[in-house]
Protein backbone atom coordinates (compact mmCIF):
# COMPACT_ATOMS: atom_id res chain seq x y z
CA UNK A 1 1.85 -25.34 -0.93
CA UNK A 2 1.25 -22.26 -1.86
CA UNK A 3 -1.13 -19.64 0.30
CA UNK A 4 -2.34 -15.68 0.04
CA UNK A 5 -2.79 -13.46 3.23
CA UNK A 6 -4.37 -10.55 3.82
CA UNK A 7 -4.69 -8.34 7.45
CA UNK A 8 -2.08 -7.83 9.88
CA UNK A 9 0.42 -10.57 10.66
CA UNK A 10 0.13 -9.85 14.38
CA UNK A 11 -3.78 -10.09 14.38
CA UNK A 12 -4.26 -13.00 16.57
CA UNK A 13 -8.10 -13.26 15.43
CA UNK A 14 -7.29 -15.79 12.37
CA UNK A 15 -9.81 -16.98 9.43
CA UNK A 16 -8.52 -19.69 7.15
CA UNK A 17 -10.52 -20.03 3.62
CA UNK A 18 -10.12 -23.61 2.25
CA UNK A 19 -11.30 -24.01 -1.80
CA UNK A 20 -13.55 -27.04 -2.93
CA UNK A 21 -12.00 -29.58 -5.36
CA UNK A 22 -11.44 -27.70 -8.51
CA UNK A 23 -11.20 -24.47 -7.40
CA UNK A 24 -8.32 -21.86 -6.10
CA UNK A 25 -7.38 -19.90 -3.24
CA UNK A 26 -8.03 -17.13 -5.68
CA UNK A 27 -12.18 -17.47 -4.96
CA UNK A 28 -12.17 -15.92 -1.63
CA UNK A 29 -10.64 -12.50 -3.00
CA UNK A 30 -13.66 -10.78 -2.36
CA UNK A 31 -14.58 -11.96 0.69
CA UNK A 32 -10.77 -11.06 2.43
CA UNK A 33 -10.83 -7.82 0.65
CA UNK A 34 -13.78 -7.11 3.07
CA UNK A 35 -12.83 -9.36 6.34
CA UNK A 36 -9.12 -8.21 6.08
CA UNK A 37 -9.26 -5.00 8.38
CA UNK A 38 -11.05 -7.76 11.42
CA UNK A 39 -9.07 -10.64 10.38
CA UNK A 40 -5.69 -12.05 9.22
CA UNK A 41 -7.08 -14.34 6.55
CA UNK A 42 -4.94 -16.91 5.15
CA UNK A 43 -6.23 -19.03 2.13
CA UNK A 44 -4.15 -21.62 0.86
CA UNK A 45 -4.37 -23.58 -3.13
CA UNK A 46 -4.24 -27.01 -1.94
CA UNK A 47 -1.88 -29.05 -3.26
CA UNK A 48 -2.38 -30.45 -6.58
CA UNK A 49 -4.46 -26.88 -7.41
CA UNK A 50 -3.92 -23.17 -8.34
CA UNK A 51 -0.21 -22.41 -7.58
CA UNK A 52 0.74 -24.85 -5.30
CA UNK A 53 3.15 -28.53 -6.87
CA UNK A 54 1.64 -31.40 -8.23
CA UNK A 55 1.94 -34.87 -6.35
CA UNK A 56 4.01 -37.46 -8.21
CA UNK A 57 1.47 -39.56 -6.81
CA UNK A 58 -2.28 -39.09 -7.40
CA UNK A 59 -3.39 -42.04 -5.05
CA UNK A 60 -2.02 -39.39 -2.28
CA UNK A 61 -4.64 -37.08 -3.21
CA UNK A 62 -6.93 -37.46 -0.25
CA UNK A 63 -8.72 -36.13 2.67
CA UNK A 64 -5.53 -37.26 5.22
CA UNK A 65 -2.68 -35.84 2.92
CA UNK A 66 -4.85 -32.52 2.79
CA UNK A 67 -5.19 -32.29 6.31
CA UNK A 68 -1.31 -32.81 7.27
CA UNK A 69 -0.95 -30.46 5.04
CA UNK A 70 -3.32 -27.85 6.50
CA UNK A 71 -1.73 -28.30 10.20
CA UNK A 72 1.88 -27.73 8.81
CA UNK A 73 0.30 -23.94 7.14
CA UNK A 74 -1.65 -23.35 10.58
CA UNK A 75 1.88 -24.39 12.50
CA UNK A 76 3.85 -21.72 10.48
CA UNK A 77 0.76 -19.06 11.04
CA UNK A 78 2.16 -19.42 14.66
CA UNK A 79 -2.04 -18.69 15.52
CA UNK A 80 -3.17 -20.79 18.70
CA UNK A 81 -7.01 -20.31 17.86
CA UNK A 82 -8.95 -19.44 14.36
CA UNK A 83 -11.89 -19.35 12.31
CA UNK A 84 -12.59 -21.70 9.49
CA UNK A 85 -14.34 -21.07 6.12
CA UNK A 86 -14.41 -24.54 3.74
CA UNK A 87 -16.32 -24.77 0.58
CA UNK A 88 -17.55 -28.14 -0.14
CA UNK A 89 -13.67 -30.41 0.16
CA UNK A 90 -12.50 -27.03 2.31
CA UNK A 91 -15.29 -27.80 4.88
CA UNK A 92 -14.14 -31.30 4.96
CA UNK A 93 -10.46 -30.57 5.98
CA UNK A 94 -12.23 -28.10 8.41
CA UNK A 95 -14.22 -30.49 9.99
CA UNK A 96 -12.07 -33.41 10.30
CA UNK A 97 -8.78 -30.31 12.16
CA UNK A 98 -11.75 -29.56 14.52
CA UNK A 99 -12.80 -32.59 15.42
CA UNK A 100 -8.59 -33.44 16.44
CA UNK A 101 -8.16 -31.17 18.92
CA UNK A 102 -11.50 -29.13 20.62
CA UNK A 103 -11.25 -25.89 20.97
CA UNK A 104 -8.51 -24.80 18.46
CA UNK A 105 -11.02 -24.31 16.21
CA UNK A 106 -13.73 -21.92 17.67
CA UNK A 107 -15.40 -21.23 14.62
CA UNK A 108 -16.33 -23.45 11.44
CA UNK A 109 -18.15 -22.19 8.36
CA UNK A 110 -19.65 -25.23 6.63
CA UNK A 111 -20.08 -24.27 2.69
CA UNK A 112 -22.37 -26.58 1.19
CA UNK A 113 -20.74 -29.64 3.01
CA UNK A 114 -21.55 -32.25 5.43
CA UNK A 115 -20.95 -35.73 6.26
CA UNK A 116 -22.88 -37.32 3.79
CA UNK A 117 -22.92 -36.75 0.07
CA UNK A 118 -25.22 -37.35 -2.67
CA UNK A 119 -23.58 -39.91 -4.77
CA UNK A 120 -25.66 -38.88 -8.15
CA UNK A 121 -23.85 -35.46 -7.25
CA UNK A 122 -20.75 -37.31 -6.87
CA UNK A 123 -21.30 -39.13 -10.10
CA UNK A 124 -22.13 -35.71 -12.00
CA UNK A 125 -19.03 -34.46 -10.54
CA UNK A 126 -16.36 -37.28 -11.89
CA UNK A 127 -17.64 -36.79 -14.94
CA UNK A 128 -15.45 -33.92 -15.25
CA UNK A 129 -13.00 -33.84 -12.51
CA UNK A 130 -10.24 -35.59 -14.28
CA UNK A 131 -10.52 -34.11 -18.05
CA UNK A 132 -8.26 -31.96 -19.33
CA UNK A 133 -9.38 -29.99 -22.07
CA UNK A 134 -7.53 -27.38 -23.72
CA UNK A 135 -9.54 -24.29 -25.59
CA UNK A 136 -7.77 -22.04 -28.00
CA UNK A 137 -9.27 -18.79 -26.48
CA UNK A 138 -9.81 -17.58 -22.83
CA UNK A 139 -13.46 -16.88 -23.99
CA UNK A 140 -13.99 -20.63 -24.95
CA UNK A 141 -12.37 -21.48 -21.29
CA UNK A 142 -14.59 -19.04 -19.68
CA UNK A 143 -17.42 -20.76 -21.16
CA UNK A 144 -16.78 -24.42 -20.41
CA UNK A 145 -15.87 -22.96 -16.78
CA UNK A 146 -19.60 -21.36 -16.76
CA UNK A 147 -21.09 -24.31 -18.01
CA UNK A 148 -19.71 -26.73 -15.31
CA UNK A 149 -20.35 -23.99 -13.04
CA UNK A 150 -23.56 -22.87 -13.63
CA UNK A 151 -24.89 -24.24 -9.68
CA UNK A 152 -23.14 -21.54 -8.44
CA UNK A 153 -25.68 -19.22 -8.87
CA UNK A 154 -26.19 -15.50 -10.51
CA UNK A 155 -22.96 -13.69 -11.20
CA UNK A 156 -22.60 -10.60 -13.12
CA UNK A 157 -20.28 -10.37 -16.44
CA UNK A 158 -16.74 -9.55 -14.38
CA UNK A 159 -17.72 -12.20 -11.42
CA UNK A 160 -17.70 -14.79 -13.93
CA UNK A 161 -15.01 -13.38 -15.50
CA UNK A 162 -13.34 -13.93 -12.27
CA UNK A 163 -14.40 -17.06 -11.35
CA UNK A 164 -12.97 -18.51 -14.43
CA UNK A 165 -9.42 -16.54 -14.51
CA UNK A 166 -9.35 -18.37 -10.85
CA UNK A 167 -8.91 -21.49 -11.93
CA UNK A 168 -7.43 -21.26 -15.79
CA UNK A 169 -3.90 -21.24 -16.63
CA UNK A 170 -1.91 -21.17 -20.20
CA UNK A 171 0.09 -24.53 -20.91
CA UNK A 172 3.46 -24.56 -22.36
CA UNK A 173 1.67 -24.45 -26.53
CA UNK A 174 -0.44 -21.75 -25.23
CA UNK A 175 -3.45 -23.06 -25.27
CA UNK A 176 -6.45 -22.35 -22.29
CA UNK A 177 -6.40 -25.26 -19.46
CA UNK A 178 -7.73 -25.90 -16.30
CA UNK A 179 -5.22 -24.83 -13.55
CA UNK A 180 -5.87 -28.30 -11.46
CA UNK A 181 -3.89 -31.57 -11.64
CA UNK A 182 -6.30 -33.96 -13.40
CA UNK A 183 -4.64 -36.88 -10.84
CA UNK A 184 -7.19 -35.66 -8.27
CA UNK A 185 -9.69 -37.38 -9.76
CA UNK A 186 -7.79 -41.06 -9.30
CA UNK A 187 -8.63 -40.99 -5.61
CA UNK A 188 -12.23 -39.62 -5.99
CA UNK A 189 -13.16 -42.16 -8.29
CA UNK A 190 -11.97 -45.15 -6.14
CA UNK A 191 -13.89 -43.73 -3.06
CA UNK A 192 -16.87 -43.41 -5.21
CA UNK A 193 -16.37 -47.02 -6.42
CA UNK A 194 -16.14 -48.53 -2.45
CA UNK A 195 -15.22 -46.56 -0.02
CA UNK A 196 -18.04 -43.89 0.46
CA UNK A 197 -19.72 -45.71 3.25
CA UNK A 198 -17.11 -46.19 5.37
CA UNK A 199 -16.03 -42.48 4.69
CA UNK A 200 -19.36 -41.04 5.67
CA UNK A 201 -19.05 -43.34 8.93
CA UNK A 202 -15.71 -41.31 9.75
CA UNK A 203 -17.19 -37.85 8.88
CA UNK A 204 -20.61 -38.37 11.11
CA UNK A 205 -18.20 -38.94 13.79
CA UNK A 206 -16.06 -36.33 13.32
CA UNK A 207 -18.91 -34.08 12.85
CA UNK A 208 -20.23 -35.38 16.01
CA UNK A 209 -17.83 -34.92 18.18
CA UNK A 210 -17.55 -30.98 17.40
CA UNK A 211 -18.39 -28.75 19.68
CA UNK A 212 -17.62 -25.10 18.07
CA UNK A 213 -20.52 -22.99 17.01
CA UNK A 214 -20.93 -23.84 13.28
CA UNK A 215 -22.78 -22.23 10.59
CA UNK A 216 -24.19 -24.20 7.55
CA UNK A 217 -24.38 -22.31 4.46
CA UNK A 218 -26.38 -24.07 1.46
CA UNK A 219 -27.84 -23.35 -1.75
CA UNK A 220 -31.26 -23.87 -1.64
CA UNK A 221 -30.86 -25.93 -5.09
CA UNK A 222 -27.79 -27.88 -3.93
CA UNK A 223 -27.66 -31.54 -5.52
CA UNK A 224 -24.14 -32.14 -3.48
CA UNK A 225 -25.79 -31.28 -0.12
CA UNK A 226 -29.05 -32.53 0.32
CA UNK A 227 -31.78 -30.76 2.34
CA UNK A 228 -32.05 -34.00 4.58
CA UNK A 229 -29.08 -34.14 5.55
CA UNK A 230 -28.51 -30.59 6.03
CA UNK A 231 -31.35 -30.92 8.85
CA UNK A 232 -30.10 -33.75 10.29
CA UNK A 233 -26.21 -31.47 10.85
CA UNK A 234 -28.86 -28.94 12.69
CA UNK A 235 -29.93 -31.83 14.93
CA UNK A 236 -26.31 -33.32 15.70
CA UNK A 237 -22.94 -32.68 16.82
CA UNK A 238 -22.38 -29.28 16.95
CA UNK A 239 -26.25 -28.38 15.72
CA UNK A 240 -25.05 -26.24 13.44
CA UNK A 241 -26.94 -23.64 12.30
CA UNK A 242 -28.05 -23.42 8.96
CA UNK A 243 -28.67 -20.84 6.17
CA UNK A 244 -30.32 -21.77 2.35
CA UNK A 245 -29.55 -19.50 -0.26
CA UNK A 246 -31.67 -18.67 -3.14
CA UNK A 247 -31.21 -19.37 -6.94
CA UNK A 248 -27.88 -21.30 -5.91
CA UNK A 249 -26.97 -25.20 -5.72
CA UNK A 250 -23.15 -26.59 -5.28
CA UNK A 251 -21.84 -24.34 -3.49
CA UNK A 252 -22.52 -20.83 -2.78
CA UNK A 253 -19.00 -18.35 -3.71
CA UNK A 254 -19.32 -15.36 -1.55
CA UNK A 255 -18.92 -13.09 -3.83
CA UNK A 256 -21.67 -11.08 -3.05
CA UNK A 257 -22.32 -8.61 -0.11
CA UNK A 258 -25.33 -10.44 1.04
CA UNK A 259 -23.32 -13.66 1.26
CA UNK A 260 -20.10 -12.22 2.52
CA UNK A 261 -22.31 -10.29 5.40
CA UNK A 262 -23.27 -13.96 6.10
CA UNK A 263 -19.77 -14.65 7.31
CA UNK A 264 -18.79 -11.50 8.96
CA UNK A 265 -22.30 -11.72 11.06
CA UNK A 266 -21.40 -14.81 12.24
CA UNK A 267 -18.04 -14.42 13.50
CA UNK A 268 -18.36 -11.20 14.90
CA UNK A 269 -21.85 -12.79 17.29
């Protein structure tokens, strides 16, 4: 597994960006470029994405693998206590490393996540998880990335620009692909198929039993994240407190210095 750092190694006060499903490490650039003289920020590509191996496996694509995973990188950090920043799967591993051990965690940034998901989002979602397409141009790539992308809100020119050279790679006939094993997607269709219900059992009680202050970030247009149950996560558990952004649905990208503010207000209260 593969990880980027920014901030003094020796800073004990520790933030930890975790990517949603598709996405990179790569996506929190901007916001580490600001936190990194406050924080040593570590954001890892979860396996399977970015720069980090590919299972041989795809069934071990799933929330417990990730997690593992995630302690060994915070064992390494040699860090007793952090912060936590997860967009959409990201806020999952958070969640469910919080809820093991209370206190380690002493502050968790929910980004457009909670325990219970809209399954026409899921649906939309597997669509295109698990295709690999490959585009003769970086331009066509950008595109297609824009296009499944488009929830995350208004981005100038270079952002998107950005957002797709995150998560695009050359293959070996250099054509444009999608930097993401397209496995992933074996393990989120089969919970989608029969296992949801018993998954969103585990995650209301792992949100429940949180006690960190937690900050809910959504987009005000979210499909993924649903404005019920985003008022129901102020209500239990940790009573988190929430935020709803604008112009922006599945999930918010903190790219911008209204959003990244966001953050930095909240950890620093």
């Amino acid at each position: 597994m593969v990880y980027k750092e920014w901030g003094k190694e020796n800073n004990p006060n520790v933030l930890i960006c975790v990517h949603g499903l598709t996405r990179a490490s790569d996506d929190f650039d901007a916001l580490a470029d600001a936190l990194c003289g406050q924080y040593r920020i570590i954001c890892p590509d979860v396996v399977g994405r970015g720069r980090s191996s590919w299972l041989k496996n795809p069934a071990y694509y799933t929330l417990p693998v990730y997690v593992s995973d995630l302690l060994h990188l915070i064992a390494q950090a040699r860090t007793e206590t952090l912060a936590w920043l997860g967009t959409s799967m990201g806020g999952l591993i958070g969640m469910m490393i919080a809820a093991m051990d209370a206190g380690y965690v002493q502050k968790l940034i929910l980004n457009d996540i909670g325990p219970a998901l809209n399954p026409a989002a899921m649906s939309r979602i597997g669509d295109y998880v698990g295709q690999q397409h490959e585009f003769a141009t970086f331009e066509e790539a950008e595109q297609y990335v824009r296009n499944i992308s488009s929830s995350f809100g208004p981005h100038d020119e270079e952002q998107w620009h950005k957002l797709a050279r995150n998560v695009l790679k050359t293959n070996a006939q250099g054509k444009w692909i999608r930097n993401h094993d397209p496995g992933i997607a074996l393990p989120f269709h089969s919970q989608m198929e029969g296992g949801r219900q018993q998954a969103e059992k585990l995650l209301w009680a792992a949100y429940e039993s949180l006690s960190c202050p937690t900050l809910l970030v959504r987009g005000r247009e979210s499909d993924l994240l649903t404005a019920s149950t985003a008022r129901e996560m102020t209500r239990r558990g940790p009573k988190a407190k929430l935020i709803e952004l604008d112009e922006v649905g599945h999930a918010p990208m903190f790219m911008h210095a209204e959003q990244i503010e966001l953050v930095t207000r909240f950890l620093n209260s």
